[in-house]
PDB file of N, CA and C in Angstrom:
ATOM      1  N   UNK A   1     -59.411 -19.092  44.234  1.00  0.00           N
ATOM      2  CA  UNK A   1     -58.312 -18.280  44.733  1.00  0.00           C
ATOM      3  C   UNK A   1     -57.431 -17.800  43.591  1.00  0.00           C
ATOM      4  N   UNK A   2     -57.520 -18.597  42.467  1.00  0.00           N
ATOM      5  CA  UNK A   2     -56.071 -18.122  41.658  1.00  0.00           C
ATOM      6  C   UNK A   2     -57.035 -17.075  40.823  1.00  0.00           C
ATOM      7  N   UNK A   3     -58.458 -16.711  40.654  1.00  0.00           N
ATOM      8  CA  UNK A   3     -59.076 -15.741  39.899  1.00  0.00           C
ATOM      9  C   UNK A   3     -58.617 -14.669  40.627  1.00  0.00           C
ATOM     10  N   UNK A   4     -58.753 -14.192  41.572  1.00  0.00           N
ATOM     11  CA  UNK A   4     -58.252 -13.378  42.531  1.00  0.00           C
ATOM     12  C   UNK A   4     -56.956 -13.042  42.495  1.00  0.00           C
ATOM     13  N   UNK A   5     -56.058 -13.883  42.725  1.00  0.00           N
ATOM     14  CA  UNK A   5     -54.666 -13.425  42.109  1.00  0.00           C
ATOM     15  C   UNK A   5     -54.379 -12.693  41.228  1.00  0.00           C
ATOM     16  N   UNK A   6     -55.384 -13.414  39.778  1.00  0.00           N
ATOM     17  CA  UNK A   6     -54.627 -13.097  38.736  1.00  0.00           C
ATOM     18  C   UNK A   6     -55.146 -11.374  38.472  1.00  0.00           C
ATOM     19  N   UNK A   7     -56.151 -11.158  39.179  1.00  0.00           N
ATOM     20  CA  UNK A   7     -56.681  -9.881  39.456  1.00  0.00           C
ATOM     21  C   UNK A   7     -56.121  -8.553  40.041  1.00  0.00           C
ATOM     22  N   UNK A   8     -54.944  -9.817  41.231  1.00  0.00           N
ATOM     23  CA  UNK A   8     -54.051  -8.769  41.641  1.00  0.00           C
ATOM     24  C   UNK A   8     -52.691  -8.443  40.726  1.00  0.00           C
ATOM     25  N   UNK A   9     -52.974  -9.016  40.147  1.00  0.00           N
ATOM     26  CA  UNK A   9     -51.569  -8.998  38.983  1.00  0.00           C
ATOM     27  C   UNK A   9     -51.926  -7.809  38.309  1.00  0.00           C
ATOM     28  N   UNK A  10     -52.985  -8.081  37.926  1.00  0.00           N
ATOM     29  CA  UNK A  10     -53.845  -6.939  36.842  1.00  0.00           C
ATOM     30  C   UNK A  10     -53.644  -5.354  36.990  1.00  0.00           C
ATOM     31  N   UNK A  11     -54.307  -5.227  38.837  1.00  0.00           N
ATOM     32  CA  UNK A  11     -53.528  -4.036  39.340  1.00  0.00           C
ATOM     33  C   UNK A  11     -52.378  -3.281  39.725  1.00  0.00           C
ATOM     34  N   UNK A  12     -51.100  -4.407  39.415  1.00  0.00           N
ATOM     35  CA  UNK A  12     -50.056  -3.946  39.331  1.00  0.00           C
ATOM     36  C   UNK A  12     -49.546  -3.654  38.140  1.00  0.00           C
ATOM     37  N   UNK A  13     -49.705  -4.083  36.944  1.00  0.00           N
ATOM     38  CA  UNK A  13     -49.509  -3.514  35.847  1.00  0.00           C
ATOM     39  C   UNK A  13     -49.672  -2.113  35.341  1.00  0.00           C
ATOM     40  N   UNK A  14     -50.845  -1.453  35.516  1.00  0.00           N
ATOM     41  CA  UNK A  14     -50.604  -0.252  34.985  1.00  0.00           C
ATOM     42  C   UNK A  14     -49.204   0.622  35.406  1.00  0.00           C
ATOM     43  N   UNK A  15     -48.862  -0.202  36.983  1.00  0.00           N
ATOM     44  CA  UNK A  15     -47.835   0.809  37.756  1.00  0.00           C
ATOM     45  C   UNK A  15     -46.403   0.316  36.515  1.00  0.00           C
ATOM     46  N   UNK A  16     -46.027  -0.619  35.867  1.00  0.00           N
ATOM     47  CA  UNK A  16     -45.345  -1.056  35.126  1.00  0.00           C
ATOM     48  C   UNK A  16     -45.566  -0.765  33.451  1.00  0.00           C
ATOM     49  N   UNK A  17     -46.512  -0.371  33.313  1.00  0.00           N
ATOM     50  CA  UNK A  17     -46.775   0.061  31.836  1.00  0.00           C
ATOM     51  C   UNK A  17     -46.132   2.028  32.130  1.00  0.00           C
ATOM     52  N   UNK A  18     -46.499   2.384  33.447  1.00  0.00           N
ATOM     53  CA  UNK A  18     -45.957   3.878  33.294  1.00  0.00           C
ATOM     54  C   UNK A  18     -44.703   3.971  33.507  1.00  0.00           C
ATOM     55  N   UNK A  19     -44.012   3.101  34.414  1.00  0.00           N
ATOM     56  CA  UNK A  19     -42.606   3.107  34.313  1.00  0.00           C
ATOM     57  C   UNK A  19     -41.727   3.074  32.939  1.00  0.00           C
ATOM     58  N   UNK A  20     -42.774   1.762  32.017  1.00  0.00           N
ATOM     59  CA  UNK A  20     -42.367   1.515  30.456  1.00  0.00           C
ATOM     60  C   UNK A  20     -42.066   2.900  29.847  1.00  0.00           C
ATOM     61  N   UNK A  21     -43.051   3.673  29.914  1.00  0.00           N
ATOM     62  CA  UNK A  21     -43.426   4.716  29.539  1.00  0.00           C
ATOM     63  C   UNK A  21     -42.268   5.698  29.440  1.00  0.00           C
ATOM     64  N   UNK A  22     -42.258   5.772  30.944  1.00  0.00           N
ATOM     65  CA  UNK A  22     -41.288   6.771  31.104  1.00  0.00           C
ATOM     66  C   UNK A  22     -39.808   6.446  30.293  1.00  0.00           C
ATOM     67  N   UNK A  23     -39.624   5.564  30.987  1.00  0.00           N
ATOM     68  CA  UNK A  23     -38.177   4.752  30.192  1.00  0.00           C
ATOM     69  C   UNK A  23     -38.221   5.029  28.755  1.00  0.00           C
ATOM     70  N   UNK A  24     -39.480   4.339  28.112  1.00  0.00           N
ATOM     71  CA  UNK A  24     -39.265   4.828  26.646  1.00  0.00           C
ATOM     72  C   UNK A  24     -39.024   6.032  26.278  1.00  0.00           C
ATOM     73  N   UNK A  25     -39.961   6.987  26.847  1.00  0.00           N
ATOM     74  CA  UNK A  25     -39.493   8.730  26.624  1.00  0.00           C
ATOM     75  C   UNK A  25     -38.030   8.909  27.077  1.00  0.00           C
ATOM     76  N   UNK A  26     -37.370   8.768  28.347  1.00  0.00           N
ATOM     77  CA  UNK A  26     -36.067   8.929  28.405  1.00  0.00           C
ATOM     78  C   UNK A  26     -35.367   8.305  27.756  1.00  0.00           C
ATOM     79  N   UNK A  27     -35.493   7.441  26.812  1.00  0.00           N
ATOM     80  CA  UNK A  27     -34.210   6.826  25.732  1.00  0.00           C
ATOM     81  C   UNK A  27     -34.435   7.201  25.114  1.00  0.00           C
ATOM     82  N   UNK A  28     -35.431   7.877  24.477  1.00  0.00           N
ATOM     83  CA  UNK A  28     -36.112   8.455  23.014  1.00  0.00           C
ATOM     84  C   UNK A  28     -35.249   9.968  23.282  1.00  0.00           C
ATOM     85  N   UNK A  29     -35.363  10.660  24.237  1.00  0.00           N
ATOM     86  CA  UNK A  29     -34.649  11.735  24.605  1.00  0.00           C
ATOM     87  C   UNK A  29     -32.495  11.062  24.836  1.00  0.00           C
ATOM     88  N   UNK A  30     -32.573  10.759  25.149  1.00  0.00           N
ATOM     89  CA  UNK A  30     -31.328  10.171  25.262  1.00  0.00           C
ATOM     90  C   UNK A  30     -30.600   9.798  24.213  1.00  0.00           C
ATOM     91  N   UNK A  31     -31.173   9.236  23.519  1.00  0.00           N
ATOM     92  CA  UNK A  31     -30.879   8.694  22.439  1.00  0.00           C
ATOM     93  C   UNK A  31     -30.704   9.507  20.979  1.00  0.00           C
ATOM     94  N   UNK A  32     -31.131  10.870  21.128  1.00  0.00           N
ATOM     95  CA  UNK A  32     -31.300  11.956  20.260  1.00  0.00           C
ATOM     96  C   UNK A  32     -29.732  12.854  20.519  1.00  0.00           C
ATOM     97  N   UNK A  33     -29.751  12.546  21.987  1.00  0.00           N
ATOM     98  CA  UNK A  33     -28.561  13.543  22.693  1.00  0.00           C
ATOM     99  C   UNK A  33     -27.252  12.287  22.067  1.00  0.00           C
ATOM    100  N   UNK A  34     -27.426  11.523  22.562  1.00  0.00           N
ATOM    101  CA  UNK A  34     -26.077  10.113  22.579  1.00  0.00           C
ATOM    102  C   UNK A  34     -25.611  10.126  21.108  1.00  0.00           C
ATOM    103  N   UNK A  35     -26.353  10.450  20.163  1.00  0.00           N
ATOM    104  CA  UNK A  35     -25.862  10.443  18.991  1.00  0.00           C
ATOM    105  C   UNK A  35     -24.600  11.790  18.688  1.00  0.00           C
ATOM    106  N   UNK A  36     -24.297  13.010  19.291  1.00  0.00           N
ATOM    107  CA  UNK A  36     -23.385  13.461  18.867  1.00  0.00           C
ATOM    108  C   UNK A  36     -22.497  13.439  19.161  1.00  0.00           C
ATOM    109  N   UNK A  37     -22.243  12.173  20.522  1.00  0.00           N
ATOM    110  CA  UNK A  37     -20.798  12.021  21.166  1.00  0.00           C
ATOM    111  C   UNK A  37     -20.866  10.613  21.332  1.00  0.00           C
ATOM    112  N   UNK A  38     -19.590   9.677  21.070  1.00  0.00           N
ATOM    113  CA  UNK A  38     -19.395   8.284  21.352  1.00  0.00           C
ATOM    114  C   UNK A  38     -19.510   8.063  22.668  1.00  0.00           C
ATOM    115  N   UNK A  39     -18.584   8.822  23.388  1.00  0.00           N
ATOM    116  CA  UNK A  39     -18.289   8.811  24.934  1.00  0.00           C
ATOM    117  C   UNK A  39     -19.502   8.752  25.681  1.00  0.00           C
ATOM    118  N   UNK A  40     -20.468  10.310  25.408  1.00  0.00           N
ATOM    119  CA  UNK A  40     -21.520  10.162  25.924  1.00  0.00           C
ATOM    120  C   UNK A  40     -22.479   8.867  25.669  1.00  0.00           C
ATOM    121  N   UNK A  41     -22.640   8.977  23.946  1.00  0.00           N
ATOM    122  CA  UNK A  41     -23.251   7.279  23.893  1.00  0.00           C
ATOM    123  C   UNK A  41     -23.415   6.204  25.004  1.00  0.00           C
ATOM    124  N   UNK A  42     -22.242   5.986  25.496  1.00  0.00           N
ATOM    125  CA  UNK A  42     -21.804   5.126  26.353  1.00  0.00           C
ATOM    126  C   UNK A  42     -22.153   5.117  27.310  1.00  0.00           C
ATOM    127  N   UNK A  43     -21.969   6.042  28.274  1.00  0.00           N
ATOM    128  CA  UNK A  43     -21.924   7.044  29.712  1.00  0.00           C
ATOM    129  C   UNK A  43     -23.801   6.846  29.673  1.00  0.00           C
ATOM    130  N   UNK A  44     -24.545   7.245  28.712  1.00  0.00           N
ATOM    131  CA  UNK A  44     -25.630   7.045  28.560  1.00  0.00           C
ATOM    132  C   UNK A  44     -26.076   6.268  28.457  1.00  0.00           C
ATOM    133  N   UNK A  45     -25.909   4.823  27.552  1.00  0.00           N
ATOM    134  CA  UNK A  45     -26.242   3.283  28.002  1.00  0.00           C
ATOM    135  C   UNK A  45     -26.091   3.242  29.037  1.00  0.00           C
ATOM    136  N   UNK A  46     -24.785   3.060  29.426  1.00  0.00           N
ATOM    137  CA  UNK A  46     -24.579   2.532  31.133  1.00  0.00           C
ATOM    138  C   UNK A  46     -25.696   3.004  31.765  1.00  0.00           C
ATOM    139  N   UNK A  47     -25.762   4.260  32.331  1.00  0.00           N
ATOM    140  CA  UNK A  47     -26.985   4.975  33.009  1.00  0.00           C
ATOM    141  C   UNK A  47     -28.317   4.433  32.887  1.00  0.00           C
ATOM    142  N   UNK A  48     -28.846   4.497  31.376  1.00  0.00           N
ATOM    143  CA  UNK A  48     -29.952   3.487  31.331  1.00  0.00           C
ATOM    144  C   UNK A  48     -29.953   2.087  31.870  1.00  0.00           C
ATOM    145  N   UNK A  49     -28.543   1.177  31.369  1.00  0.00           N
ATOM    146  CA  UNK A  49     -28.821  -0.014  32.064  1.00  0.00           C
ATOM    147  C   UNK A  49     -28.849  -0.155  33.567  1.00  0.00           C
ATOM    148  N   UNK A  50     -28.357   0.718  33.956  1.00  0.00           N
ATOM    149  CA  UNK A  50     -29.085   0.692  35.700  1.00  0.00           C
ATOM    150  C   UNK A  50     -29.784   1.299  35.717  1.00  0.00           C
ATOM    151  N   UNK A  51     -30.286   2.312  35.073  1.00  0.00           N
ATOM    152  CA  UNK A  51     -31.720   2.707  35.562  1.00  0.00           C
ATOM    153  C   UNK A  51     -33.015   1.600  35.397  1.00  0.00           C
ATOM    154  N   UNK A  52     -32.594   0.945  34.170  1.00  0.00           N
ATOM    155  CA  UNK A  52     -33.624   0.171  34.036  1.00  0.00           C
ATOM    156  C   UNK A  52     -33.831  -1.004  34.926  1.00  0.00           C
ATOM    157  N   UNK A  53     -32.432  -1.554  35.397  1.00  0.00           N
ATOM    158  CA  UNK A  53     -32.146  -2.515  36.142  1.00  0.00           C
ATOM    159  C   UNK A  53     -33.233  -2.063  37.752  1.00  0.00           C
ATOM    160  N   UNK A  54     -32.525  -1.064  37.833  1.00  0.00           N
ATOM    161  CA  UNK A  54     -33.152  -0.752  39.510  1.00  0.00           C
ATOM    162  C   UNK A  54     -34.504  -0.614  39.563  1.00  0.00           C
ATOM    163  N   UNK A  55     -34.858   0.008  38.537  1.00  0.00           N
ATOM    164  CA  UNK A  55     -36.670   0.107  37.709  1.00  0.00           C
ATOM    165  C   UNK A  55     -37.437  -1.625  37.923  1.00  0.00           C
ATOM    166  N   UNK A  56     -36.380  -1.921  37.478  1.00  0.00           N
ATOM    167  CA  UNK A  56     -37.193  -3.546  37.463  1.00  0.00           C
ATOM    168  C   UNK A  56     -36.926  -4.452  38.931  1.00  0.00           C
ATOM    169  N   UNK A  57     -35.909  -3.529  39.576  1.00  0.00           N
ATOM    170  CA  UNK A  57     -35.637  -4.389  41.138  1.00  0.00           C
ATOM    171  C   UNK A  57     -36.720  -3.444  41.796  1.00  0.00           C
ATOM    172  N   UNK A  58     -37.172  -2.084  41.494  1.00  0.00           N
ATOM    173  CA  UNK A  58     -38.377  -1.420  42.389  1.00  0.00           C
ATOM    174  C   UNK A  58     -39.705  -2.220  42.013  1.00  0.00           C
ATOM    175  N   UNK A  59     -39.572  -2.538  40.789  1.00  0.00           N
ATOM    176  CA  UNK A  59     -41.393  -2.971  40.476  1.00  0.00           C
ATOM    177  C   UNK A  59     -41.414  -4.277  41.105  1.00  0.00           C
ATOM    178  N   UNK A  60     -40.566  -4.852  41.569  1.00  0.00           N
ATOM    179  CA  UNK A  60     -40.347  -6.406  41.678  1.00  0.00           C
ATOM    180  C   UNK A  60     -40.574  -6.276  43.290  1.00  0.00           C
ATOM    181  N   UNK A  61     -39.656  -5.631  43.986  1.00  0.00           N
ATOM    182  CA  UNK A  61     -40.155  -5.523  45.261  1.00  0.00           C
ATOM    183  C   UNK A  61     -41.396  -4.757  45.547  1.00  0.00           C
ATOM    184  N   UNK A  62     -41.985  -4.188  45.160  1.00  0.00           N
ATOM    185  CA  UNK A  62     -43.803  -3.000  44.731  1.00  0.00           C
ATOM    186  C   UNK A  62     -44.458  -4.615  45.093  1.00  0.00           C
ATOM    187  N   UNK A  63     -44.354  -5.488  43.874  1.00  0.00           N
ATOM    188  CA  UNK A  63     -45.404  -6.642  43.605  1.00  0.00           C
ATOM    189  C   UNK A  63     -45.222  -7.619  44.553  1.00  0.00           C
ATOM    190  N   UNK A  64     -43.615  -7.952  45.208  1.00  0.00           N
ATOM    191  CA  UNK A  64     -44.040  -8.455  46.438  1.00  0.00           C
ATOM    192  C   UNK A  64     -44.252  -8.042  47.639  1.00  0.00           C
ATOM    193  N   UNK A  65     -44.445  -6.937  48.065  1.00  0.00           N
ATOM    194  CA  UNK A  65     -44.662  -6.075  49.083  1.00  0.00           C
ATOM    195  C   UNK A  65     -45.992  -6.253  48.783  1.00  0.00           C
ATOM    196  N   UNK A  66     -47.079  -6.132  47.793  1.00  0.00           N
ATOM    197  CA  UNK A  66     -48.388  -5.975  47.650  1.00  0.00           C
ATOM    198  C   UNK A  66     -48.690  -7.402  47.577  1.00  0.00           C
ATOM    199  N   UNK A  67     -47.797  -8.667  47.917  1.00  0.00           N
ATOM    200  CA  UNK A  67     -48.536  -9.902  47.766  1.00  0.00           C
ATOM    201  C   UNK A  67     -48.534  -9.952  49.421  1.00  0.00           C
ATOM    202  N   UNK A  68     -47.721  -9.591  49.795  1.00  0.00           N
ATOM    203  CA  UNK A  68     -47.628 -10.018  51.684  1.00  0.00           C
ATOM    204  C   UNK A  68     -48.701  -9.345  52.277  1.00  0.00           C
ATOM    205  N   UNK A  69     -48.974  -8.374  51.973  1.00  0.00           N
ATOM    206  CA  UNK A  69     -49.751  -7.321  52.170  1.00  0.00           C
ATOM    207  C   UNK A  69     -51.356  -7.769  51.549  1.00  0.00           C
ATOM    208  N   UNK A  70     -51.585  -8.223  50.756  1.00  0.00           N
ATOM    209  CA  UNK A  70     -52.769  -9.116  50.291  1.00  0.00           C
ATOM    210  C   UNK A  70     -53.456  -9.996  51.287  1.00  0.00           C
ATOM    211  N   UNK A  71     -52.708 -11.197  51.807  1.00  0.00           N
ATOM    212  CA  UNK A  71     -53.361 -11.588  53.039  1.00  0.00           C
ATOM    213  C   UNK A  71     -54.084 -10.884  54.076  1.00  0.00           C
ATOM    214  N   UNK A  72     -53.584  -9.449  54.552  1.00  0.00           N
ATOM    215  CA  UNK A  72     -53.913  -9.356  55.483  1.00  0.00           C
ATOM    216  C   UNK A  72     -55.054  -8.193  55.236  1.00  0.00           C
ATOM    217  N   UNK A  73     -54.998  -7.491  54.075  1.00  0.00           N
ATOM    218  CA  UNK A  73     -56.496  -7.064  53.685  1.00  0.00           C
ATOM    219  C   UNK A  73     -57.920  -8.167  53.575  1.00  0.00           C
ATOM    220  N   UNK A  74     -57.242  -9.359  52.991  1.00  0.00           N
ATOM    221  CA  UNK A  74     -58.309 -10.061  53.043  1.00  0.00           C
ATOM    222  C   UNK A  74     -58.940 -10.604  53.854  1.00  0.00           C
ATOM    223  N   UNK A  75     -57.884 -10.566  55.347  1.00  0.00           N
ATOM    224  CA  UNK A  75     -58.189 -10.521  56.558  1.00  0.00           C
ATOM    225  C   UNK A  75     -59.237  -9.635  56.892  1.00  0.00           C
ATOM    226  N   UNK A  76     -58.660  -8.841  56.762  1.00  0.00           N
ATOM    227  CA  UNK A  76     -59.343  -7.636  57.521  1.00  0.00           C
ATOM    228  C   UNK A  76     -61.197  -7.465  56.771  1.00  0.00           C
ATOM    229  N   UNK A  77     -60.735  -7.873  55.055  1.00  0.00           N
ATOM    230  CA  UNK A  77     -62.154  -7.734  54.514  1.00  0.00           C
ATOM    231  C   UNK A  77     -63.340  -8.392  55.041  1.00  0.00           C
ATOM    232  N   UNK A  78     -62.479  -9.471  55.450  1.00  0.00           N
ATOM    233  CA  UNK A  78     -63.889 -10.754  56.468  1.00  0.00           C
ATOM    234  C   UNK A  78     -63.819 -10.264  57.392  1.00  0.00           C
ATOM    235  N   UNK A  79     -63.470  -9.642  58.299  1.00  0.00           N
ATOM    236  CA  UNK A  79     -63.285  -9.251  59.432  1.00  0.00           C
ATOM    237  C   UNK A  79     -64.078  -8.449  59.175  1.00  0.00           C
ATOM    238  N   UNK A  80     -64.167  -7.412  58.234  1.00  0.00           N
ATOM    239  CA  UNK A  80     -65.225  -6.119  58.307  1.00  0.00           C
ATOM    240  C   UNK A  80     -66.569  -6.921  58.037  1.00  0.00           C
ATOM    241  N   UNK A  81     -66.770  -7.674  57.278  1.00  0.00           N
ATOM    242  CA  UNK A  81     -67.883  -8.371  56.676  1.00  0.00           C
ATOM    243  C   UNK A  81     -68.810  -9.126  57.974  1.00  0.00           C
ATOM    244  N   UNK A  82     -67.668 -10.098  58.721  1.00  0.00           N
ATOM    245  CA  UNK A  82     -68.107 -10.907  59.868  1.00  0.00           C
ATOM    246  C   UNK A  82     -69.002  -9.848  60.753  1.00  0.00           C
ATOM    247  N   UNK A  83     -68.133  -8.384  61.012  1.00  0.00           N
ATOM    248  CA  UNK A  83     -68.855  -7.587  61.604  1.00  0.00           C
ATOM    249  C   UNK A  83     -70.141  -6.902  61.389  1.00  0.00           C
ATOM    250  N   UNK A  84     -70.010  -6.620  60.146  1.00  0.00           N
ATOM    251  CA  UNK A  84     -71.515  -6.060  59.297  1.00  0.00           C
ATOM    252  C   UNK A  84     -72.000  -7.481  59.094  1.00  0.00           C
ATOM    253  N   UNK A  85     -72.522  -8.638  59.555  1.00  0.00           N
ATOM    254  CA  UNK A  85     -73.494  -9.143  59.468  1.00  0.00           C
ATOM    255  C   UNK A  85     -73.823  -9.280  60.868  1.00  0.00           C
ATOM    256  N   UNK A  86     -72.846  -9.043  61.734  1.00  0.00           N
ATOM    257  CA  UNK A  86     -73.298  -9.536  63.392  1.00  0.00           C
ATOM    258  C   UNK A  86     -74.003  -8.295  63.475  1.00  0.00           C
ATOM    259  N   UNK A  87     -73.681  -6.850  62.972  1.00  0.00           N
ATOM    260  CA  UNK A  87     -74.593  -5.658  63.313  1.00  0.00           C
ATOM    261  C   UNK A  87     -76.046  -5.660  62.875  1.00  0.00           C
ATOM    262  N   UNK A  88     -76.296  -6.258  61.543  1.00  0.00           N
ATOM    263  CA  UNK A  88     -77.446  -6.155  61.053  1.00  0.00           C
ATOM    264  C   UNK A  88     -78.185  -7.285  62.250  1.00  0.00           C
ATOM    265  N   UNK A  89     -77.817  -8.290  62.184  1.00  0.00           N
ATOM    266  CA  UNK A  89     -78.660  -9.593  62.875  1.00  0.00           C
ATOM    267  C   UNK A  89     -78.969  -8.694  64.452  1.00  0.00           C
ATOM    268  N   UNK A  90     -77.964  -7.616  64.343  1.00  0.00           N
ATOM    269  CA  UNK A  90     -78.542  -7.581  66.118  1.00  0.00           C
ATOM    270  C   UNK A  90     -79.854  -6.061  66.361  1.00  0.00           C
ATOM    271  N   UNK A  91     -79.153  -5.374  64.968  1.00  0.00           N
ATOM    272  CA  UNK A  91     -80.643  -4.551  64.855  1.00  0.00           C
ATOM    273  C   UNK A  91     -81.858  -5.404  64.295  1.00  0.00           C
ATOM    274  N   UNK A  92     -81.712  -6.536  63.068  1.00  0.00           N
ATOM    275  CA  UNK A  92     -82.773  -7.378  63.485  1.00  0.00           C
ATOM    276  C   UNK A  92     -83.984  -7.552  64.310  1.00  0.00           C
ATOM    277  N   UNK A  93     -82.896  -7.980  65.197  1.00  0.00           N
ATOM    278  CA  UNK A  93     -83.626  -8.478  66.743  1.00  0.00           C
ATOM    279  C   UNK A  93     -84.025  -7.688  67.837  1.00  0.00           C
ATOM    280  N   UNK A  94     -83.279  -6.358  67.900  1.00  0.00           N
ATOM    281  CA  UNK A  94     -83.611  -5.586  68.157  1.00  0.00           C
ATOM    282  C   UNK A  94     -85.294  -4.624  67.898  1.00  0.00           C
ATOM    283  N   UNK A  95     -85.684  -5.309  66.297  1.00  0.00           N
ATOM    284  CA  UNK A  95     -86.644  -4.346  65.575  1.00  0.00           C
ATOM    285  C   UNK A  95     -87.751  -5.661  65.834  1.00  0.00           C
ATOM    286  N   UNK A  96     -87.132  -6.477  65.810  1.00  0.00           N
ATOM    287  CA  UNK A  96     -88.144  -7.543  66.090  1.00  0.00           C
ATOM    288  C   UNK A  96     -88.234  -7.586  67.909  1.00  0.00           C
ATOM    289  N   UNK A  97     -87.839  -7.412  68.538  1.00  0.00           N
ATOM    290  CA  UNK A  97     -88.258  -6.841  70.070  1.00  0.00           C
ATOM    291  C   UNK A  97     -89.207  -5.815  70.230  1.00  0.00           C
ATOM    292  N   UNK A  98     -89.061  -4.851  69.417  1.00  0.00           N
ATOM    293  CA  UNK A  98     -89.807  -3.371  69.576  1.00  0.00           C
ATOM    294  C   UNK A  98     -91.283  -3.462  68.749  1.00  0.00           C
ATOM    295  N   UNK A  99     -91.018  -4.636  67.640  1.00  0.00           N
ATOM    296  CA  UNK A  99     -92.605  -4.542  67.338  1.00  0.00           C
ATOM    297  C   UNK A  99     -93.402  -5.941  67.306  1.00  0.00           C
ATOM    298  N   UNK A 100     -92.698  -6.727  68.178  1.00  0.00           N
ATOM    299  CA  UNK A 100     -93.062  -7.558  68.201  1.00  0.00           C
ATOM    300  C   UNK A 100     -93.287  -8.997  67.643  1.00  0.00           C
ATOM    301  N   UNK A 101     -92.586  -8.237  65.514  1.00  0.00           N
ATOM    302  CA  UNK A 101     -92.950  -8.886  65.113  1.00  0.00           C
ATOM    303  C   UNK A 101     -91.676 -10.606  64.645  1.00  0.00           C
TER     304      UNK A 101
END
């Protein structure tokens, strides 16, 4: 079970490496602008530190929304599975009715 987990971890990352991303380009841009005014400087941290803040309260609720949500695919995956083997076993028997063999 925990190989599986750590698998689902795996797929949430890229969604957190593009957020990185972005963030880095907007301070890199920001940070070009913030340099010709103190005030703005400022006005512009602030902004980033909640942007980044809320950035990291969205990815945080993303990863547990996709853990609650995990159970019940895996539900459903046996559930599809349980079904595709009861279908095959019954054409089976079915093919083994028709030719006898």
């Amino acid at each position: 079970m925990n190989d599986k987990s750590s698998s689902k971890t795996q797929k949430i990352n890229p969604i957190a490496t593009g957020v990185a991303a972005a963030a880095g380009a907007g301070i890199a841009v920001a940070a070009t602008m913030a340099l010709k005014d103190e005030k703005t400087r400022k006005k512009i941290g602030n902004a980033l530190n909640v942007a980044k803040q809320k950035a990291g309260e969205y990815l945080e609720t993303m990863k547990e929304e996709a853990q609650k949500q995990a159970p019940m695919v895996e539900e459903k995956i046996s559930q599809g599975k349980h079904h595709a083997k009861e279908m095959v076993d019954r054409a089976k028997q079915e093919v083994t009715k028709k030719t006898g063999k």
